[in-house]
Protein backbone atom coordinates (compact mmCIF):
# COMPACT_ATOMS: atom_id res chain seq x y z
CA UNK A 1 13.50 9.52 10.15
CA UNK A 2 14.35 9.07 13.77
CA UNK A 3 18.10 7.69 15.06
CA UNK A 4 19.11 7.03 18.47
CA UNK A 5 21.73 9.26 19.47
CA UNK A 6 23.71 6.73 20.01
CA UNK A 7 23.86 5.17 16.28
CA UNK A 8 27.44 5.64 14.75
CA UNK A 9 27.77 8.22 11.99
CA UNK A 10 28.24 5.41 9.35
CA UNK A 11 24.99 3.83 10.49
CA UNK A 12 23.37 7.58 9.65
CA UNK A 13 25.40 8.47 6.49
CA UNK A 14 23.84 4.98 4.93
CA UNK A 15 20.41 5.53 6.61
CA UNK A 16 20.46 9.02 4.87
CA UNK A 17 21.55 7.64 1.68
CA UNK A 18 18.60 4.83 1.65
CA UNK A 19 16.12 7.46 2.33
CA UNK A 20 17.26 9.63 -0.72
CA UNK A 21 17.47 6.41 -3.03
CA UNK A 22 13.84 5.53 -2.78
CA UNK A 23 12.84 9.18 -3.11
CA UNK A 24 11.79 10.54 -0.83
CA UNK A 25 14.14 13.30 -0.67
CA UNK A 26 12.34 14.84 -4.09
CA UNK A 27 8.79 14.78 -2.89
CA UNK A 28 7.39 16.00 0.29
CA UNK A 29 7.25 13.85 2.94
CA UNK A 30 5.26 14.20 6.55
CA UNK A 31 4.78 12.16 9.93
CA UNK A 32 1.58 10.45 9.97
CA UNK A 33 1.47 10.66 13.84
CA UNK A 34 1.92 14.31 15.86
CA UNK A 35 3.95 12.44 18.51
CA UNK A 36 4.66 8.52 18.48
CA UNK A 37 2.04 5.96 16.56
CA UNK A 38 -0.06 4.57 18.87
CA UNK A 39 1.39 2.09 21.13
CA UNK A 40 4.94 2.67 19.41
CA UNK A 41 7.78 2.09 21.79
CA UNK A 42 10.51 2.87 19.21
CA UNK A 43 12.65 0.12 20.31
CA UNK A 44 13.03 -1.79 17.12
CA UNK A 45 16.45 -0.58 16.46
CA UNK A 46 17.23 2.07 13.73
CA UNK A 47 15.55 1.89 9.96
CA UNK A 48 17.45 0.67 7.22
CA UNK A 49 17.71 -1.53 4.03
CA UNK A 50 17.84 -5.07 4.72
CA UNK A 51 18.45 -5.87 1.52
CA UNK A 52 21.21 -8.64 1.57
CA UNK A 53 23.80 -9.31 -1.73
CA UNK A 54 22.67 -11.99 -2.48
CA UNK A 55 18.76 -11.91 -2.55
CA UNK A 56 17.12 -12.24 -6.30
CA UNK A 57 16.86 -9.42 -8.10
CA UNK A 58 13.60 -8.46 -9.93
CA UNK A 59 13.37 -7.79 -13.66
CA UNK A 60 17.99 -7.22 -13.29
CA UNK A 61 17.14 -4.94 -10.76
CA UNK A 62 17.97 -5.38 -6.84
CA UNK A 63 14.93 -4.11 -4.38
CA UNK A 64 15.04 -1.68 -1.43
CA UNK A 65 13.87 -4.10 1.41
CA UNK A 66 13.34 -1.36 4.29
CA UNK A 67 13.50 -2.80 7.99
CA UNK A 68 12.35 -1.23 11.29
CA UNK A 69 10.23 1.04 10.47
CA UNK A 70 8.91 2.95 13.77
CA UNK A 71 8.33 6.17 12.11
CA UNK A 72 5.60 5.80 10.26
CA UNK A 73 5.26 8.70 6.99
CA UNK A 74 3.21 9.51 3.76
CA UNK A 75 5.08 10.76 1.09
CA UNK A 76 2.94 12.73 -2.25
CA UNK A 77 3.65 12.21 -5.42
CA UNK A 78 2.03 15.25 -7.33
CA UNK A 79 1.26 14.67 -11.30
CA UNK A 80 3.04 17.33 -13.30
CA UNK A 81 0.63 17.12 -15.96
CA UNK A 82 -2.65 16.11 -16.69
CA UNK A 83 -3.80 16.49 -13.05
CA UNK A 84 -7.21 14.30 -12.98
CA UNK A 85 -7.36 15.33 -9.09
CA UNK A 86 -7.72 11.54 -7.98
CA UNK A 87 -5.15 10.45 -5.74
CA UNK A 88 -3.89 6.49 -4.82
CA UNK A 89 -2.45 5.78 -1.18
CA UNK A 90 0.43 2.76 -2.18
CA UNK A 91 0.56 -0.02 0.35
CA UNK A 92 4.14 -1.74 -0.50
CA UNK A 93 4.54 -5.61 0.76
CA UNK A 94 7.29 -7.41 2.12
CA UNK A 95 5.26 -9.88 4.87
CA UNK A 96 4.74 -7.64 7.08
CA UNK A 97 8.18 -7.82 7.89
CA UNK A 98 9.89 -5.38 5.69
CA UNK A 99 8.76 -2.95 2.90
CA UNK A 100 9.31 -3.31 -0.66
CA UNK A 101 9.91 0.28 -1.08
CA UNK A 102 11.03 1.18 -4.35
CA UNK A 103 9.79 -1.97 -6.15
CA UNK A 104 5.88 -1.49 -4.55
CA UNK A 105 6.34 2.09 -3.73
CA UNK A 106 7.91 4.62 -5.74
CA UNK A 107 7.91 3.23 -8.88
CA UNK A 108 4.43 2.70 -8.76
CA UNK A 109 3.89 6.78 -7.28
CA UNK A 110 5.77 7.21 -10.81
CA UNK A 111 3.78 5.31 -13.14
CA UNK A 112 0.56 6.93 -10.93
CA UNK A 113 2.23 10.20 -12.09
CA UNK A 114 2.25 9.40 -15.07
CA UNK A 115 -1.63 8.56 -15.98
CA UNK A 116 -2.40 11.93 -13.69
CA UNK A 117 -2.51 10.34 -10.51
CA UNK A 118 -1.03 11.61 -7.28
CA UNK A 119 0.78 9.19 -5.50
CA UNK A 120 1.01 8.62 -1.39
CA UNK A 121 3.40 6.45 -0.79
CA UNK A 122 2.71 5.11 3.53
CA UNK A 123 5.49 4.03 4.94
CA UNK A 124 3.53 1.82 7.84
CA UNK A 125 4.93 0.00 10.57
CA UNK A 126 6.82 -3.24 10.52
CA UNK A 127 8.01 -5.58 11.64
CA UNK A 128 4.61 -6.88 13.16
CA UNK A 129 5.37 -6.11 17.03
CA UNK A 130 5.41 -9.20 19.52
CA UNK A 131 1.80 -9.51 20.61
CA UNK A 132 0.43 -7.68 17.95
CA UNK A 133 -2.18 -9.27 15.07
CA UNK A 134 0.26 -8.32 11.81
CA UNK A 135 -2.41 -5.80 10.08
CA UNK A 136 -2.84 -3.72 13.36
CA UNK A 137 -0.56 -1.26 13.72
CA UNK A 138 -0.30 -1.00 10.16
CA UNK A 139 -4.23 -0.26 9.90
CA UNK A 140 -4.26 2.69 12.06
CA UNK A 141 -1.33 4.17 9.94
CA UNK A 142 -3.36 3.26 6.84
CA UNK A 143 -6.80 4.56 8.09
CA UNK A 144 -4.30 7.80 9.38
CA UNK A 145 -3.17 8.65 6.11
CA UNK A 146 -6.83 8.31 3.99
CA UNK A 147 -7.90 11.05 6.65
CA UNK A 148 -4.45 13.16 6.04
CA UNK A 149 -5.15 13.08 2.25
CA UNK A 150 -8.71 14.09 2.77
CA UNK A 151 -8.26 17.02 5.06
CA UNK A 152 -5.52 18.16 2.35
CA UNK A 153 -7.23 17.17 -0.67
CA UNK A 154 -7.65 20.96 -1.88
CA UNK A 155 -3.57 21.82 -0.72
CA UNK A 156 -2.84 18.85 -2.75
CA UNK A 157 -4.85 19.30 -5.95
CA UNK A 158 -7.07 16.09 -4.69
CA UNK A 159 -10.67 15.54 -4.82
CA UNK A 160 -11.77 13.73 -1.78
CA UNK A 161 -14.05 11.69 -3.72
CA UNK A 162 -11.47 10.47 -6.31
CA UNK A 163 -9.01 8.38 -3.51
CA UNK A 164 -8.45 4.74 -3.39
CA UNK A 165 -5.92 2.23 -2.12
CA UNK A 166 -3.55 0.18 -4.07
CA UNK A 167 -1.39 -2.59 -1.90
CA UNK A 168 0.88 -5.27 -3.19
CA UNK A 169 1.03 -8.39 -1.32
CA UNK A 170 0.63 -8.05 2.58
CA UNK A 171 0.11 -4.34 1.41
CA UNK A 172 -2.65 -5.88 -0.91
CA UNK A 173 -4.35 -7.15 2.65
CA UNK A 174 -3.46 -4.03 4.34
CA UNK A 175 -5.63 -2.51 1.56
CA UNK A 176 -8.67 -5.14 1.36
CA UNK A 177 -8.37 -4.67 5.73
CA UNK A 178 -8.88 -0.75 5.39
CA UNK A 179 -11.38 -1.36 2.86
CA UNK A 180 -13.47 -3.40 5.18
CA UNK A 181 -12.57 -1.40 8.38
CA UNK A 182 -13.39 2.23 8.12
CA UNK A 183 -16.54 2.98 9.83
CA UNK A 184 -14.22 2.91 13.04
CA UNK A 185 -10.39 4.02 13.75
CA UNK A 186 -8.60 1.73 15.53
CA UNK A 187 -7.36 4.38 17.62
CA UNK A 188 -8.71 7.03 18.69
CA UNK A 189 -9.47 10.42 17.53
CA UNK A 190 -6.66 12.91 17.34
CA UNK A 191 -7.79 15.67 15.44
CA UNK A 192 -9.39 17.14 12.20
CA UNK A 193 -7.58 14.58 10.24
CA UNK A 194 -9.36 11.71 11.69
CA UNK A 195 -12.94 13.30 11.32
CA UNK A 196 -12.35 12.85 7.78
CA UNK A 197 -13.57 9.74 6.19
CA UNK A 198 -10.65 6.92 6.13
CA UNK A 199 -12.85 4.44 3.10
CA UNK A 200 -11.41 4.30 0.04
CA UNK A 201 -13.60 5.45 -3.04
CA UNK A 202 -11.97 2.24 -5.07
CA UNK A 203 -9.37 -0.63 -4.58
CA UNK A 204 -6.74 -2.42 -5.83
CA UNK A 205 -5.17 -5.72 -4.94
CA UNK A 206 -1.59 -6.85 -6.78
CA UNK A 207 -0.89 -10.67 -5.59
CA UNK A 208 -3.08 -9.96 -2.47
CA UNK A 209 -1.74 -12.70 0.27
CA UNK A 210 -3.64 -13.22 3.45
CA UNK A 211 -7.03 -12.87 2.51
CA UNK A 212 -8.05 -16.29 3.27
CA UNK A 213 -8.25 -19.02 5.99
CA UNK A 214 -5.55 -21.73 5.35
CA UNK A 215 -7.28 -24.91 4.26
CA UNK A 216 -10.64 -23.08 3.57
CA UNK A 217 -11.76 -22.07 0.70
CA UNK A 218 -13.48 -18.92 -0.05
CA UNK A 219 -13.19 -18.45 4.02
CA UNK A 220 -12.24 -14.79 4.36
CA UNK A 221 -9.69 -13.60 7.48
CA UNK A 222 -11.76 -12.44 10.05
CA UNK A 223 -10.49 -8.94 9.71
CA UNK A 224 -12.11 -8.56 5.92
CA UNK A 225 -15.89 -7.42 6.43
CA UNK A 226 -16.74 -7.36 2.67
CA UNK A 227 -20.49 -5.63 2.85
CA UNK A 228 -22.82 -3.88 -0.01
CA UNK A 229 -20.32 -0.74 0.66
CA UNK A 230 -17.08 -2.66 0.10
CA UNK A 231 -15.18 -0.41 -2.48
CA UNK A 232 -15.39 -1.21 -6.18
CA UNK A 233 -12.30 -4.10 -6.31
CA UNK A 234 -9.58 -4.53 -9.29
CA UNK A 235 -7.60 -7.66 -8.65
CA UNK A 236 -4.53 -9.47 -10.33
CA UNK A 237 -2.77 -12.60 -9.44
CA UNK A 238 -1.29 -15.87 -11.45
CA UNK A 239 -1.97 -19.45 -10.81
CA UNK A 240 1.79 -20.03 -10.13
CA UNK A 241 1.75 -17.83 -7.11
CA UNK A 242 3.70 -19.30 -4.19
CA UNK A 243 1.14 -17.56 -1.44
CA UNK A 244 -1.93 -19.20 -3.37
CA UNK A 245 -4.20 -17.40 -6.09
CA UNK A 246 -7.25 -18.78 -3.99
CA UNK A 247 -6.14 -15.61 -2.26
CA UNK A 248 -7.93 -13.71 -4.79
CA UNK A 249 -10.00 -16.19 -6.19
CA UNK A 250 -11.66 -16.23 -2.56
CA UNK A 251 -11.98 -12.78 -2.23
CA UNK A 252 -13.54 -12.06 -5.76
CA UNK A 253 -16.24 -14.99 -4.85
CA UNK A 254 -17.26 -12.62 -1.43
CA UNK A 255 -17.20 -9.56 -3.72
CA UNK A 256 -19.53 -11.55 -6.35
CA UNK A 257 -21.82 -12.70 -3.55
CA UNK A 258 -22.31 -9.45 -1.88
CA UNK A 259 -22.55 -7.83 -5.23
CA UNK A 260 -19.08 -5.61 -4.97
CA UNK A 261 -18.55 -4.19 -8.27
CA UNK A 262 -15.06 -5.98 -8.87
CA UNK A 263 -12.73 -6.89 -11.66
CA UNK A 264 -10.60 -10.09 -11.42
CA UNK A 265 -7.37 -10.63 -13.77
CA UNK A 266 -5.71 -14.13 -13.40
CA UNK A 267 -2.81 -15.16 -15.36
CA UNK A 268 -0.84 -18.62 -15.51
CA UNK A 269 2.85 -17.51 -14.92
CA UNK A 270 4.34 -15.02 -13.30
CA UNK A 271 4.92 -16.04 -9.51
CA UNK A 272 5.20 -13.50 -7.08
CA UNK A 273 6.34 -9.66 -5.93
CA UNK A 274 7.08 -8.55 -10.09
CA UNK A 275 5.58 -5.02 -9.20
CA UNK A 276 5.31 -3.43 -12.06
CA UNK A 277 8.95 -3.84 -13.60
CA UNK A 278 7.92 -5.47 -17.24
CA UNK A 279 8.84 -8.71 -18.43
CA UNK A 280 8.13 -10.99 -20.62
CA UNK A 281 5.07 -12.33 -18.68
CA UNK A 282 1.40 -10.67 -19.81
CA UNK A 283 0.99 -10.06 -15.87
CA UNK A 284 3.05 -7.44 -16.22
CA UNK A 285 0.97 -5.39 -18.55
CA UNK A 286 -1.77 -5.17 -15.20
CA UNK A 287 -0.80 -1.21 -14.79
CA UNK A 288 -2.54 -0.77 -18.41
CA UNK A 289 -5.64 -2.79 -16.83
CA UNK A 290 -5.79 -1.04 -13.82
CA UNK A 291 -5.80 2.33 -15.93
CA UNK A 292 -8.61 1.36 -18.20
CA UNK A 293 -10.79 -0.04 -14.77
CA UNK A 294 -10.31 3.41 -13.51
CA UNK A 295 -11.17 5.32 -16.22
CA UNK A 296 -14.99 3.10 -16.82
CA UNK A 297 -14.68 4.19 -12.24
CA UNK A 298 -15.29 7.32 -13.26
CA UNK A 299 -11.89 8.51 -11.23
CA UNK A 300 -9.47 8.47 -13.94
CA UNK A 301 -10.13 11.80 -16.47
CA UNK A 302 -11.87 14.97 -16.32
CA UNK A 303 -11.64 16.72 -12.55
């Protein structure tokens, strides 16, 4: 992480202590960018957990909402057993505005470990920057980090054929947006990294928000170009969802129409950002489906 020199050393000590509570302390951890992210003025102030006392707590437990985030990073998760080589880049949500880090981000590199999974957790820009559409700078580090895993897929025990995106919420249209955009970086070419390809081989959307046009139905965001390449699609969402299950009801019609191979999973209850901390709600049980979709992929098993 970068601090100006001028933050106090109580800002620092609890900056340092929010980095090692999601993680990423334990697993290694690089810069996406060799210098600054493109067009990144680093004048957000310093990164930190916004999380206030009083904001609901998920499942009993309170979420890591991290703010400011100018620094862009991919963390890997490596499998200790059971290695199946495929690898999942994890798109947390939080609006755009923050990250959901732990809840949509390292738990879910855990439960990725444990199927056989490695897990690269991005850490992409946000807040959206004044002047900015909210999925751009976040796109380039997204399309950034499926070329980083690629070029490192034999350092990191990956097969470059077995990686996909998973994205929660504005991460979930983060996800669908890189799965639509990848025939050209929105910035350009650095090195070797971004000769590799930046599509993912399969994706998968948890509440995806922002796929739609407000007030039209089955009208996808300009930004999603779903074609006859679009990655196969896993989707899960409930009807009670405050940012609107035609969200992926609109974006499973597309698929269907341009003949995406895609798997839809709507529920009644559950609401919103439940990652995968279980409940009592069947939504909850989605990490099982996504497992068994990825295993009939052909992505999930023997290397």
């Amino acid at each position: 992480m970068h601090f100006p020199i001028q933050l106090s050393v109580c800002s620092l000590l609890l900056a340092l202590t929010i980095g090692s509570t999601w993680g990423a302390d334990k697993h290694e951890t690089i810069r996406l960018w060799p210098k600054e992210a493109p067009g990144e003025k680093g004048d957000i102030g310093p990164e930190q957990d916004t999380t206030k006392p009083n904001e609901n707590l998920v499942a009993g437990k309170r979420v890591i909402r991290l703010g400011n985030v100018s620094e862009p990073t991919i963390t890997i998760y490596r499998p200790e057993k059971n290695d199946s080589g495929c690898a999942v880049l994890v798109c947390p949500g939080g609006a755009y505005h923050i990250l959901a880090m732990d809840l949509e981000g390292t738990e879910v590199c855990d439960w990725l470990n444990s199927i056989g999974v490695t897990g690269v957790l991005l850490k992409y820009r946000v807040p959206t920057r004044k002047g900015d559409e909210q999925h751009v700078g976040p796109l380039q580090d997204a399309q950034r980090a499926m070329g980083l895993i690629r070029e490192h897929a034999s350092e990191w025990g990956v097969n470059p054929k077995r990686v996909g995106i998973l994205g929660f919420s504005a991460g979930g249209h983060l996800s669908a947006v890189t799965s639509s955009q990848y025939e050209k970086r929105a910035y350009e070419t650095i090195d070797e990294a971004d000769r590799e390809s930046c599509r993912p081989d399969f994706t998968v959307l948890v509440y995806p928000a922002y796929l739609i046009l407000k007030d039209k139905e089955n009208t996808l965001r300009p930004e999603l170009n779903v074609t006859t390449n679009t990655p196969p699609t896993f989707i899960v969402q409930t009807q009670d969802d405050g940012v609107g299950v035609g969200n992926s009801l609109g974006y499973a019609t597309v698929l269907q129409k341009t003949k995406v191979p895609f798997e839809l999973h709507i529920y009644p209850k559950g609401g919103h950002g439940y990652g995968l901390r279980r409940t009592e709600k069947p939504v909850t049980l989605w990490p099982q489906a996504v497992e068994a979709w990825m295993k009939q992929l052909g992505v999930l098993g023997s290397r």
